[in-house]
Structure formats: structure tokens, C-alpha cells
PDB file of N, CA and C in Angstrom:
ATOM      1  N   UNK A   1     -44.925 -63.985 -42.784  1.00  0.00           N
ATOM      2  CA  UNK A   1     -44.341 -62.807 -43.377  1.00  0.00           C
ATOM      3  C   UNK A   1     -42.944 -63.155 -43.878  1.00  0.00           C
ATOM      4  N   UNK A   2     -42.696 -62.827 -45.196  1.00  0.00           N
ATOM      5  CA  UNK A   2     -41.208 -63.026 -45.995  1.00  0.00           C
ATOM      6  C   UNK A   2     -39.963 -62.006 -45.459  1.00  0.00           C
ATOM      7  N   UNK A   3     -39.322 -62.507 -44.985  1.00  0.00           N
ATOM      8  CA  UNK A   3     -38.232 -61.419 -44.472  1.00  0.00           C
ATOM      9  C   UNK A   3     -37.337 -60.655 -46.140  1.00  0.00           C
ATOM     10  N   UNK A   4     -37.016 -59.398 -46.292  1.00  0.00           N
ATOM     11  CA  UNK A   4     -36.615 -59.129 -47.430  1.00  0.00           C
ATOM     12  C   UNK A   4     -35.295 -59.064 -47.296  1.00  0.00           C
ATOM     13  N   UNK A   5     -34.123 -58.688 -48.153  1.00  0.00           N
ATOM     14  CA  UNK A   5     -33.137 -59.098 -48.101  1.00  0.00           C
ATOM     15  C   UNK A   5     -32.480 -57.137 -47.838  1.00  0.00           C
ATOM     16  N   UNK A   6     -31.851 -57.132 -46.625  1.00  0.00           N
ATOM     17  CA  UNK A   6     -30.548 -56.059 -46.252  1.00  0.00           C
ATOM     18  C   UNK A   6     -30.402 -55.315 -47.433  1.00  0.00           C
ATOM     19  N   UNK A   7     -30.026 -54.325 -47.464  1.00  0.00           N
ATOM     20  CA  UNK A   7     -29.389 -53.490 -48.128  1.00  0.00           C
ATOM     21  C   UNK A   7     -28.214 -52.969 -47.684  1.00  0.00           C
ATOM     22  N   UNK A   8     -28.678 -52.796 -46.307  1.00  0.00           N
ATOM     23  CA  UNK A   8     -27.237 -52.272 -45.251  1.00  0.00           C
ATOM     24  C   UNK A   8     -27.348 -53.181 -44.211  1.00  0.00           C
ATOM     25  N   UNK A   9     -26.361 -53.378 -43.359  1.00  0.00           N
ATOM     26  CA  UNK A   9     -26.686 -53.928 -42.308  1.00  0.00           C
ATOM     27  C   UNK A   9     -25.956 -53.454 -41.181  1.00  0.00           C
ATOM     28  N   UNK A  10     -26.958 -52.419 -40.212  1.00  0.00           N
ATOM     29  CA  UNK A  10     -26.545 -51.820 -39.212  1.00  0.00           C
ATOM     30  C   UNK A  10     -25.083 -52.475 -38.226  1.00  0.00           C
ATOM     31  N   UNK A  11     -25.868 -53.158 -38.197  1.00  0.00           N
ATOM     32  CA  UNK A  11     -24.874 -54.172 -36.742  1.00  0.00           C
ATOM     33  C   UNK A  11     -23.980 -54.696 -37.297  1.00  0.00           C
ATOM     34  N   UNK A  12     -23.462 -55.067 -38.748  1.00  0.00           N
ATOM     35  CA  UNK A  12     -22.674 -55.202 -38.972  1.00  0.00           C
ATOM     36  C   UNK A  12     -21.344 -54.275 -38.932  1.00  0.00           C
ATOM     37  N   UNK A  13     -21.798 -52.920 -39.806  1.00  0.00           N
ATOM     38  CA  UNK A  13     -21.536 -51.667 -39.470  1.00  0.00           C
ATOM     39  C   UNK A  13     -20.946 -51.480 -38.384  1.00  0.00           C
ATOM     40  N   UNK A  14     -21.734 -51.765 -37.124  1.00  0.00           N
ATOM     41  CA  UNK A  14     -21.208 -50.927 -35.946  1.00  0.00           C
ATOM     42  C   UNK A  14     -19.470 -52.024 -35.510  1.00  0.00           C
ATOM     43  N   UNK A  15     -20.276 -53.005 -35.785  1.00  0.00           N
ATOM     44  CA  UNK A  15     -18.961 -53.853 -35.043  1.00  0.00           C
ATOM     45  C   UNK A  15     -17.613 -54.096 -36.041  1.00  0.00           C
ATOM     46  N   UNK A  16     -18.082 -53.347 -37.554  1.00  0.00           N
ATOM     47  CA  UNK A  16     -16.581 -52.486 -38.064  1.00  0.00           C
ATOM     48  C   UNK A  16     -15.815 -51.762 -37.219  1.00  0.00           C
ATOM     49  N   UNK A  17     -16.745 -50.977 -37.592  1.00  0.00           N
ATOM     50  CA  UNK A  17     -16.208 -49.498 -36.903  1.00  0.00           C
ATOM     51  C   UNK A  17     -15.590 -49.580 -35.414  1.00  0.00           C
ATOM     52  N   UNK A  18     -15.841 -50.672 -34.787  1.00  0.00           N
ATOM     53  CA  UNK A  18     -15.727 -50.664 -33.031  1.00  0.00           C
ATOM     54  C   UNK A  18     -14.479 -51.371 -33.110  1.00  0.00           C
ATOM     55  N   UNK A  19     -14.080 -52.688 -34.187  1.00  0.00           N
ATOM     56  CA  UNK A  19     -13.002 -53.133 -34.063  1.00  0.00           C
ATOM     57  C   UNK A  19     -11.957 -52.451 -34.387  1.00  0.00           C
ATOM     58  N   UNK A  20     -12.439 -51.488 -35.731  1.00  0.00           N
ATOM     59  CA  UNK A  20     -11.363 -50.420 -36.165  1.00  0.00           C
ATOM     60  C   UNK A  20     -10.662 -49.852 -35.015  1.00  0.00           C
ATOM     61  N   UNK A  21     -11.862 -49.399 -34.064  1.00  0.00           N
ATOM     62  CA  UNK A  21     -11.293 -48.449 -33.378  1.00  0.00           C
ATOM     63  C   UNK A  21     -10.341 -48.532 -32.470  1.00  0.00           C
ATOM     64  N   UNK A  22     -10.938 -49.766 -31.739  1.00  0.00           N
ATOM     65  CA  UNK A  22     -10.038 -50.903 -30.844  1.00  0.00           C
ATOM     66  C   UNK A  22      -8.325 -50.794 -31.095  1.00  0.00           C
ATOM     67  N   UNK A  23      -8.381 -51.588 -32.638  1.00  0.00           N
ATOM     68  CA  UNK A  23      -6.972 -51.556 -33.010  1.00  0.00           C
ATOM     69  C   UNK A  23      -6.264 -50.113 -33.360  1.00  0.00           C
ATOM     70  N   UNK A  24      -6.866 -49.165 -33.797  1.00  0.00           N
ATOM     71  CA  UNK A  24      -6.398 -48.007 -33.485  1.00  0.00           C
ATOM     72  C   UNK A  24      -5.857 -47.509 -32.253  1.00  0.00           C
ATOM     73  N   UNK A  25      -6.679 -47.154 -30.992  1.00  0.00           N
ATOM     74  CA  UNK A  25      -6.643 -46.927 -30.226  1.00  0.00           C
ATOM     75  C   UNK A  25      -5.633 -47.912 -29.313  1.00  0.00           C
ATOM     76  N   UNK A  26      -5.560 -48.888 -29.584  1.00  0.00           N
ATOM     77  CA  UNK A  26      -4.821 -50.092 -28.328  1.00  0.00           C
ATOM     78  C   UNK A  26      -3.619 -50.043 -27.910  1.00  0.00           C
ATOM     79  N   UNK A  27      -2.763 -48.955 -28.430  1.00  0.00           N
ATOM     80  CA  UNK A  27      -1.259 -48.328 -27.657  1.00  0.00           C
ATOM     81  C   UNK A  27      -1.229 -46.920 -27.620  1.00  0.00           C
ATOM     82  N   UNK A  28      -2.791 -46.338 -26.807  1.00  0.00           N
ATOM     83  CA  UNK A  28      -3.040 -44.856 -26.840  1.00  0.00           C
ATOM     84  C   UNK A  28      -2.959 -44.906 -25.627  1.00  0.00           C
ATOM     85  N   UNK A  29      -2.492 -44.353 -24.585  1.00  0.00           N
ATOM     86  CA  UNK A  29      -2.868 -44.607 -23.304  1.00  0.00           C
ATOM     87  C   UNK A  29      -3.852 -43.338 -23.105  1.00  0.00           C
ATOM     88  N   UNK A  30      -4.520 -43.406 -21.617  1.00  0.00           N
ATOM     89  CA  UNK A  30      -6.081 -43.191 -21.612  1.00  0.00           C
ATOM     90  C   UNK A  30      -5.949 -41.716 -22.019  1.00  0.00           C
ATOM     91  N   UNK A  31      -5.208 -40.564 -21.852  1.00  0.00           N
ATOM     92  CA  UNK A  31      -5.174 -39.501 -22.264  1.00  0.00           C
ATOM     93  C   UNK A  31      -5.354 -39.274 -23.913  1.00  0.00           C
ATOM     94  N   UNK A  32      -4.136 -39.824 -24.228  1.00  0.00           N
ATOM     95  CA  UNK A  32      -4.432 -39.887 -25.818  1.00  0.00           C
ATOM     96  C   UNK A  32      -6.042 -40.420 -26.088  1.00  0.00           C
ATOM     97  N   UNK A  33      -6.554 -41.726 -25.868  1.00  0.00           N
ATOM     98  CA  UNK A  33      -7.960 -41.571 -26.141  1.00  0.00           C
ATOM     99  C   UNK A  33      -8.945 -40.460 -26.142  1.00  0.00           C
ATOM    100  N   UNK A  34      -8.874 -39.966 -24.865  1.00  0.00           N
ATOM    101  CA  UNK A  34      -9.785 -38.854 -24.438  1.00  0.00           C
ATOM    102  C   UNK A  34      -9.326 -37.837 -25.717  1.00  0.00           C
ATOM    103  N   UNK A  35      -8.174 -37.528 -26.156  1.00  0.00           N
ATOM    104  CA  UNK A  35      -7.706 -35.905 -27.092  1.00  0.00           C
ATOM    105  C   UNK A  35      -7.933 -36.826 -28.216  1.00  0.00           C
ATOM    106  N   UNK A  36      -8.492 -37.679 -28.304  1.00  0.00           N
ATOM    107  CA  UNK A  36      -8.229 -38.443 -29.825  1.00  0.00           C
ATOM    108  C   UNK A  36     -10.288 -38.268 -30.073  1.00  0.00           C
ATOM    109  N   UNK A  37     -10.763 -39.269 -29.028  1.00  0.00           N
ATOM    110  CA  UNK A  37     -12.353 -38.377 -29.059  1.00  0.00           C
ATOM    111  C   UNK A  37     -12.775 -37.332 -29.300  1.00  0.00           C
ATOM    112  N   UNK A  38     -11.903 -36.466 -28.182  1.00  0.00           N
ATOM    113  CA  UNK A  38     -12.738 -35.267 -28.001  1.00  0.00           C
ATOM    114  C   UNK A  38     -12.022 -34.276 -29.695  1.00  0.00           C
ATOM    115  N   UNK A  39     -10.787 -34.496 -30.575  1.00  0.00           N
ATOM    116  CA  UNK A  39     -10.874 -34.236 -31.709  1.00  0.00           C
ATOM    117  C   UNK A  39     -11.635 -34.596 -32.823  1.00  0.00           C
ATOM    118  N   UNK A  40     -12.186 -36.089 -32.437  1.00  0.00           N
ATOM    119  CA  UNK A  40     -12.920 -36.287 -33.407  1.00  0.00           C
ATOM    120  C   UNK A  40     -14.672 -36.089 -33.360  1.00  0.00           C
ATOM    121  N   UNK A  41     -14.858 -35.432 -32.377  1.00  0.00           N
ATOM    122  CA  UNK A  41     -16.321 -35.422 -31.752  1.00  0.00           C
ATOM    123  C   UNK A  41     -16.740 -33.557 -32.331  1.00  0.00           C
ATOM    124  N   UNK A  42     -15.244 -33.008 -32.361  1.00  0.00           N
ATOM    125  CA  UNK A  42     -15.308 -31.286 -32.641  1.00  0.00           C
ATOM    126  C   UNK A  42     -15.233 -31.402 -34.174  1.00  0.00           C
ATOM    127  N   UNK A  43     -14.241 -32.378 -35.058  1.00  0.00           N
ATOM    128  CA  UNK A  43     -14.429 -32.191 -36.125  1.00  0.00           C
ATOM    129  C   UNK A  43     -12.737 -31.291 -36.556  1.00  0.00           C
ATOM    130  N   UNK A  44     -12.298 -30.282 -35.184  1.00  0.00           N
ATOM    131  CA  UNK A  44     -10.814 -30.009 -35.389  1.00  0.00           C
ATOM    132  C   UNK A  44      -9.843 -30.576 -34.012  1.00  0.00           C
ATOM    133  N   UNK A  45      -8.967 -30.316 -34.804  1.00  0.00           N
ATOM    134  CA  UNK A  45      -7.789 -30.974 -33.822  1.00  0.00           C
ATOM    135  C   UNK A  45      -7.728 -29.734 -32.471  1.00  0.00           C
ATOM    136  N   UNK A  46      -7.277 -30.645 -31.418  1.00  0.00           N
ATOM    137  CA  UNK A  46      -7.251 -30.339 -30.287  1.00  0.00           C
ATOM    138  C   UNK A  46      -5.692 -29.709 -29.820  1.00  0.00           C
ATOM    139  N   UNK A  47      -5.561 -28.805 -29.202  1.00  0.00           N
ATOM    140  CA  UNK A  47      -4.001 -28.752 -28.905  1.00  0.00           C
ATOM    141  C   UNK A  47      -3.442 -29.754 -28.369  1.00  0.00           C
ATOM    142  N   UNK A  48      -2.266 -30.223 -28.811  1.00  0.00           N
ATOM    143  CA  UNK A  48      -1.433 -30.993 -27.871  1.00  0.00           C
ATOM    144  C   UNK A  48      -1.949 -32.735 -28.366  1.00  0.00           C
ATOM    145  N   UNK A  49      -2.973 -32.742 -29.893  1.00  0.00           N
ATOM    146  CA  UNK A  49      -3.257 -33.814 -29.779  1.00  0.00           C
ATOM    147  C   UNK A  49      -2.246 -34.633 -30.639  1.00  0.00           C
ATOM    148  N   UNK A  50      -2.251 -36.439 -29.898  1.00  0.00           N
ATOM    149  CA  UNK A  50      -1.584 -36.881 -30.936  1.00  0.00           C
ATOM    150  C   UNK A  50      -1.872 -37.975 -31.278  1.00  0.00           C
ATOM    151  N   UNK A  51      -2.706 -37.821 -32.511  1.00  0.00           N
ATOM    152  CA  UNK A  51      -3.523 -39.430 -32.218  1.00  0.00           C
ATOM    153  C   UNK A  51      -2.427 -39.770 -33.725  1.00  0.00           C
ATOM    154  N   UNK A  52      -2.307 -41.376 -33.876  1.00  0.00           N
ATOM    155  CA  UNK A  52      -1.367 -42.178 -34.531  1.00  0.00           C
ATOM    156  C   UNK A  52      -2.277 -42.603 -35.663  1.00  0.00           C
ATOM    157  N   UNK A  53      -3.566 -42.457 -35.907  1.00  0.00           N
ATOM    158  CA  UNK A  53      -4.292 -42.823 -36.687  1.00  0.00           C
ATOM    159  C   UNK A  53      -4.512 -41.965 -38.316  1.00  0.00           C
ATOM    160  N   UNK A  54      -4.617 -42.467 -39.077  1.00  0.00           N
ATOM    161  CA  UNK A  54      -4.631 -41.500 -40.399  1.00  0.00           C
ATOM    162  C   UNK A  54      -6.196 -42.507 -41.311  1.00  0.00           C
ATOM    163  N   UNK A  55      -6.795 -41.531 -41.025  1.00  0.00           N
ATOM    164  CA  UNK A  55      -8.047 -42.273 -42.466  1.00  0.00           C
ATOM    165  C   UNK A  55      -7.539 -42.982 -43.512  1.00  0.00           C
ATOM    166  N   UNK A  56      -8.030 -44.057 -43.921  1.00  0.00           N
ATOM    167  CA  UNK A  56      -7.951 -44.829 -45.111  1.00  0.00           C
ATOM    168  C   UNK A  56      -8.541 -43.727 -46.473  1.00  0.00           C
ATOM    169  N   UNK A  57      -7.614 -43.712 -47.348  1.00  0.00           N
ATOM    170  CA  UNK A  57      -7.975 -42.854 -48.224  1.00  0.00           C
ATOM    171  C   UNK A  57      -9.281 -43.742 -48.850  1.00  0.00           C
ATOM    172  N   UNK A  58     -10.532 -44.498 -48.707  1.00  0.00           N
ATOM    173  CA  UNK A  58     -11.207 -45.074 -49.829  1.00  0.00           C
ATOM    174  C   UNK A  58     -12.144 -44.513 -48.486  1.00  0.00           C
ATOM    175  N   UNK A  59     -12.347 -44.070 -47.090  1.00  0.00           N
ATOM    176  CA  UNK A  59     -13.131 -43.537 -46.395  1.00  0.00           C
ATOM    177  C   UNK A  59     -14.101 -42.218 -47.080  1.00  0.00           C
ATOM    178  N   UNK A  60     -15.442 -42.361 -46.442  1.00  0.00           N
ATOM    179  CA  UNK A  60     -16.025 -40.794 -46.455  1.00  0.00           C
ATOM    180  C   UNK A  60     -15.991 -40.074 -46.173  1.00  0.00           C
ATOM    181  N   UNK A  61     -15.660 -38.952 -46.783  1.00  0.00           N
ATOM    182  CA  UNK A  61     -15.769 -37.738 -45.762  1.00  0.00           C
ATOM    183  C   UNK A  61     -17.257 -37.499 -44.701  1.00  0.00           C
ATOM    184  N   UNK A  62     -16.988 -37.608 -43.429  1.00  0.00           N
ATOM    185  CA  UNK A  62     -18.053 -37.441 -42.340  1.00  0.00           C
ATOM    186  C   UNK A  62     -18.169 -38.365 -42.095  1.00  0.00           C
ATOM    187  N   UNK A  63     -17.617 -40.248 -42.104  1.00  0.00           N
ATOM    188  CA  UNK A  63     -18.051 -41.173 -41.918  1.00  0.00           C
ATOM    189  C   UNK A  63     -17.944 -41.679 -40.746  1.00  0.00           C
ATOM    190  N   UNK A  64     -16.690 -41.101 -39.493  1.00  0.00           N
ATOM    191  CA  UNK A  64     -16.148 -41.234 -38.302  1.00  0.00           C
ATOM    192  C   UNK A  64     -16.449 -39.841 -38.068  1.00  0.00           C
TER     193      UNK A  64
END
């Protein structure tokens, strides 16, 4: 059987997104993580949140 050629490639994908997050996150201490999730899991900001991160303007909307 001929393997066909990617179009996307999942796993590549994920281990973007995971390093992104990494370096985002890596002078959040554990609170800030948690209000930085739990804002981005609701879709609005959380009281009291303060995450240091700002979308790359060439991002999708809904892509994180």
C-alpha cells in the first residue's frame, strides 16, 4: 500500500501549539496558569486575570 502525502499534519500541530504555550506560560506562576486556562477554556476573561500573552495578529479566530 502507497502511503499518500499529508495535507495537515496533526502531531506536528500539536507540538506547535504545546511549545507556544510552554514559552508563554514559563514566568506565570501556577495561579496565573490556572486564570489564564480557565479564561481561555470560557472564551471571556476571568476577574482578576492576568495573563501576559497577546495573539499573534496572523492567528484564527477560534484557533486556541
Amino acid at each position: 500500500m502507497k502511503k499518500s502525502e499529508k495535507s495537515f499534519d496533526a502531531v506536528q500541530m500539536m507540538r506547535q501549539i504545546r511549545d507556544r504555550l510552554s514559552t508563554q506560560c514559563k514566568e506565570m506562576t501556577f495561579e496565573e496558569q490556572k486564570r489564564y486556562i480557565r479564561e481561555r477554556l470560557s472564551g471571556k476573561p476571568t476577574r482578576g486575570a492576568t495573563c501576559r500573552w497577546q495573539p499573534p495578529h496572523s492567528a484564527e479566530p477560534g484557533f486556541l
